[in-house]
C-alpha atoms as a PDB file:
ATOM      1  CA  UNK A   1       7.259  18.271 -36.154  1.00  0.00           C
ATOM      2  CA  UNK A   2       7.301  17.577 -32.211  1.00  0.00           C
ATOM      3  CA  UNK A   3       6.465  14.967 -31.067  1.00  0.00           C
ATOM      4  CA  UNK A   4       3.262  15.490 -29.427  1.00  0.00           C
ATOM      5  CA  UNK A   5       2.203  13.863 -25.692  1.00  0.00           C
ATOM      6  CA  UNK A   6       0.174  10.678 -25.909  1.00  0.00           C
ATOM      7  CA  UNK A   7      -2.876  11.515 -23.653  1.00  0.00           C
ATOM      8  CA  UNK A   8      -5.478   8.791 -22.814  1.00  0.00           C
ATOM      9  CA  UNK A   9      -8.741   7.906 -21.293  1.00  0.00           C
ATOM     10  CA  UNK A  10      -8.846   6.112 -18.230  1.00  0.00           C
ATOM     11  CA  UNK A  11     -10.702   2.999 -20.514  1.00  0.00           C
ATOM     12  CA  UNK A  12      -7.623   3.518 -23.159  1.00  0.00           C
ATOM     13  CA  UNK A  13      -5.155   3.743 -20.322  1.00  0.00           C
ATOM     14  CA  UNK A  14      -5.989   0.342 -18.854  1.00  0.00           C
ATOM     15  CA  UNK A  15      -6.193  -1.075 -22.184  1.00  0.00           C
ATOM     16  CA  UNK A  16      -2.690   0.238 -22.611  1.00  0.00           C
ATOM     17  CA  UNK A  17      -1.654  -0.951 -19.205  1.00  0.00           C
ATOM     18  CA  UNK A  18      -4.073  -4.286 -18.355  1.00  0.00           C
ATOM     19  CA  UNK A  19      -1.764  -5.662 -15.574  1.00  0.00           C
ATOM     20  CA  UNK A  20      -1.238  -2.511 -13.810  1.00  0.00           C
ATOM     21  CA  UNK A  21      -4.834  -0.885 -14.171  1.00  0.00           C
ATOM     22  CA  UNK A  22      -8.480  -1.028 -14.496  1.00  0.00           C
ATOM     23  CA  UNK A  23     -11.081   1.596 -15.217  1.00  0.00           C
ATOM     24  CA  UNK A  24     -12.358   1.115 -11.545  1.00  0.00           C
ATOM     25  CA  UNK A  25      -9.330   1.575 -10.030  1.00  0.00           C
ATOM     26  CA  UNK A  26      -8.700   4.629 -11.945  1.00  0.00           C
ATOM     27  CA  UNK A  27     -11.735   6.208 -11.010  1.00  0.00           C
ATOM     28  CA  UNK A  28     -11.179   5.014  -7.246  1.00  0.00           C
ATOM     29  CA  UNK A  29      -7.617   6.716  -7.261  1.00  0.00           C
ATOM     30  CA  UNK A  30      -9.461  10.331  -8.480  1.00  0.00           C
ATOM     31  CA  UNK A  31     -12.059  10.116  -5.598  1.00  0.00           C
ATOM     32  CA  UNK A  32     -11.059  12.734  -2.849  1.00  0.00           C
ATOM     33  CA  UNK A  33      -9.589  11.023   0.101  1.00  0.00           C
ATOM     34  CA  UNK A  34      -9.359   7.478  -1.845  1.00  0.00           C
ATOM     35  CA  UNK A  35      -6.571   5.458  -0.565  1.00  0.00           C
ATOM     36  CA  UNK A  36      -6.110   4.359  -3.511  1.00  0.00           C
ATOM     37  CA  UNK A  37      -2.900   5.647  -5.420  1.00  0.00           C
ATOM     38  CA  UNK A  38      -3.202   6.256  -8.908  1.00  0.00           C
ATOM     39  CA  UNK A  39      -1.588   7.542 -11.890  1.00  0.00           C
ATOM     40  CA  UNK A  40      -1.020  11.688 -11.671  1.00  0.00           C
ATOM     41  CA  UNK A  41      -4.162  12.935 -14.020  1.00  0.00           C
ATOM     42  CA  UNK A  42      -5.434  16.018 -16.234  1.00  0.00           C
ATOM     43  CA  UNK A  43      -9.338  17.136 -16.377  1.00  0.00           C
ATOM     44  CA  UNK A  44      -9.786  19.219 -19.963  1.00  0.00           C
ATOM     45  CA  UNK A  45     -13.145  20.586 -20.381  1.00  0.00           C
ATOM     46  CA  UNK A  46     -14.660  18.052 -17.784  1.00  0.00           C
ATOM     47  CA  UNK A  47     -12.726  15.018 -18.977  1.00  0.00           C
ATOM     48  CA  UNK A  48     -10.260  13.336 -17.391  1.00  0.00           C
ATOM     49  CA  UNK A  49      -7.023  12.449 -19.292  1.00  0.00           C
ATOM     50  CA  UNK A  50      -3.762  10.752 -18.521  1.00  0.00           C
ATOM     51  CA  UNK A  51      -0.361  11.859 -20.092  1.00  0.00           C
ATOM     52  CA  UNK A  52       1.080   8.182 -21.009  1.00  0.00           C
ATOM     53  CA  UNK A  53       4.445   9.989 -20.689  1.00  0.00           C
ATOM     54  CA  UNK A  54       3.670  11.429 -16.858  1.00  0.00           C
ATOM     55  CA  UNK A  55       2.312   7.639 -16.095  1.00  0.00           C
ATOM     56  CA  UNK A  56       5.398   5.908 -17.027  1.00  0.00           C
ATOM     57  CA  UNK A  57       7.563   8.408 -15.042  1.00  0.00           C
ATOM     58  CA  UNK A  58       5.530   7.937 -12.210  1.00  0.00           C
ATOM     59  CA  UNK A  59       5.947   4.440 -12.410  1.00  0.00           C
ATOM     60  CA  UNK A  60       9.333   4.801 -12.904  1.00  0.00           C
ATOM     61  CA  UNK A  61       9.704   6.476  -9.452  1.00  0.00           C
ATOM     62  CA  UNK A  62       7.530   3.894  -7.831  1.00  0.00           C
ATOM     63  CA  UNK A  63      10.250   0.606  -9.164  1.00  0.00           C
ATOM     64  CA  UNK A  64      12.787   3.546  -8.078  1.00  0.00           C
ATOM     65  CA  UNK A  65      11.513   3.976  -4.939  1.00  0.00           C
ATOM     66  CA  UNK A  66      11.285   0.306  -4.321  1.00  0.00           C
ATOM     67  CA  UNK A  67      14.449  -0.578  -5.535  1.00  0.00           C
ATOM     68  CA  UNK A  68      16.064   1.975  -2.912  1.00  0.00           C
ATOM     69  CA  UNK A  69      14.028   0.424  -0.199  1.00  0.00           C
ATOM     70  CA  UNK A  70      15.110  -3.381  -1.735  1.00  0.00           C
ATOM     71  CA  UNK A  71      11.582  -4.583  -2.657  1.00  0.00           C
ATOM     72  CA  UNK A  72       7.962  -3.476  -2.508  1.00  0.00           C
ATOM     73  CA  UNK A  73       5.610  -4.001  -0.036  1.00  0.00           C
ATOM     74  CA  UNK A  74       5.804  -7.951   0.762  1.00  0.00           C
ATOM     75  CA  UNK A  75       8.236  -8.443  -1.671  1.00  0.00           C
ATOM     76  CA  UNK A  76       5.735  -7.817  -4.365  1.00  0.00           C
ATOM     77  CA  UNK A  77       5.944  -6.424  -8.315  1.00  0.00           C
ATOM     78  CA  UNK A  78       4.896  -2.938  -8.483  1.00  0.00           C
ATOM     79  CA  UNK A  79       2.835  -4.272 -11.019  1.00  0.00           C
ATOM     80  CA  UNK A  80       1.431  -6.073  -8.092  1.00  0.00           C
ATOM     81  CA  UNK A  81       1.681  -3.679  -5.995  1.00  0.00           C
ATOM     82  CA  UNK A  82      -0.475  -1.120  -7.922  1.00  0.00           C
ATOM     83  CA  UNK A  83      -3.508  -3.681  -8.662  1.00  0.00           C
ATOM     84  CA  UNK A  84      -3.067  -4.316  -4.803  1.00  0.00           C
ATOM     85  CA  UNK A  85      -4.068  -1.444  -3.856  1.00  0.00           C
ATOM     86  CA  UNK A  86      -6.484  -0.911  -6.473  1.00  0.00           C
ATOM     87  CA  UNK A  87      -8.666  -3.637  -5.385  1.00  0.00           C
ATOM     88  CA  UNK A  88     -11.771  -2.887  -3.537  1.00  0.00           C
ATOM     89  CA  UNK A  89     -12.055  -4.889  -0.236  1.00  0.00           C
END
């Protein structure tokens, strides 16, 4: 049998994830023209879903990205980084 994509909700998501993301944040990075970045996202039938496999990847190319550039923003974590910008001000 194949192994099958894990897809999430954005509340299972953050459980699965607590240090880089929240519900709100989540639902912040969906809003059109948030500047928020979030995690790439599916909508089935109305409901939003995240492929755990397309989240990792794209945080993958975030610690890439950073790495390449010698450190994040400020010389933060990208786990830092991501709740950084997730935060409302």
């Amino acid at each position: 049998m194949p192994n099958l994509p894990t897809i999430l909700t954005d509340k299972e998501l953050a459980a699965t994830l607590p240090n880089l993301f929240s519900v709100s944040m989540l639902k912040k990075a969906r809003m059109p023209g948030s500047t928020v970045q979030g995690p790439p996202w599916l909508k089935f039938n109305g409901c939003v879903r995240y492929d755990l496999d397309a989240v990792l990847a794209w945080i993958k190319t975030l610690e890439q990205a950073a790495n390449s550039a010698g450190t994040t923003a400020k010389g933060r974590s990208i786990a830092d980084e991501i709740s950084r910008r997730g935060r409302v001000r």
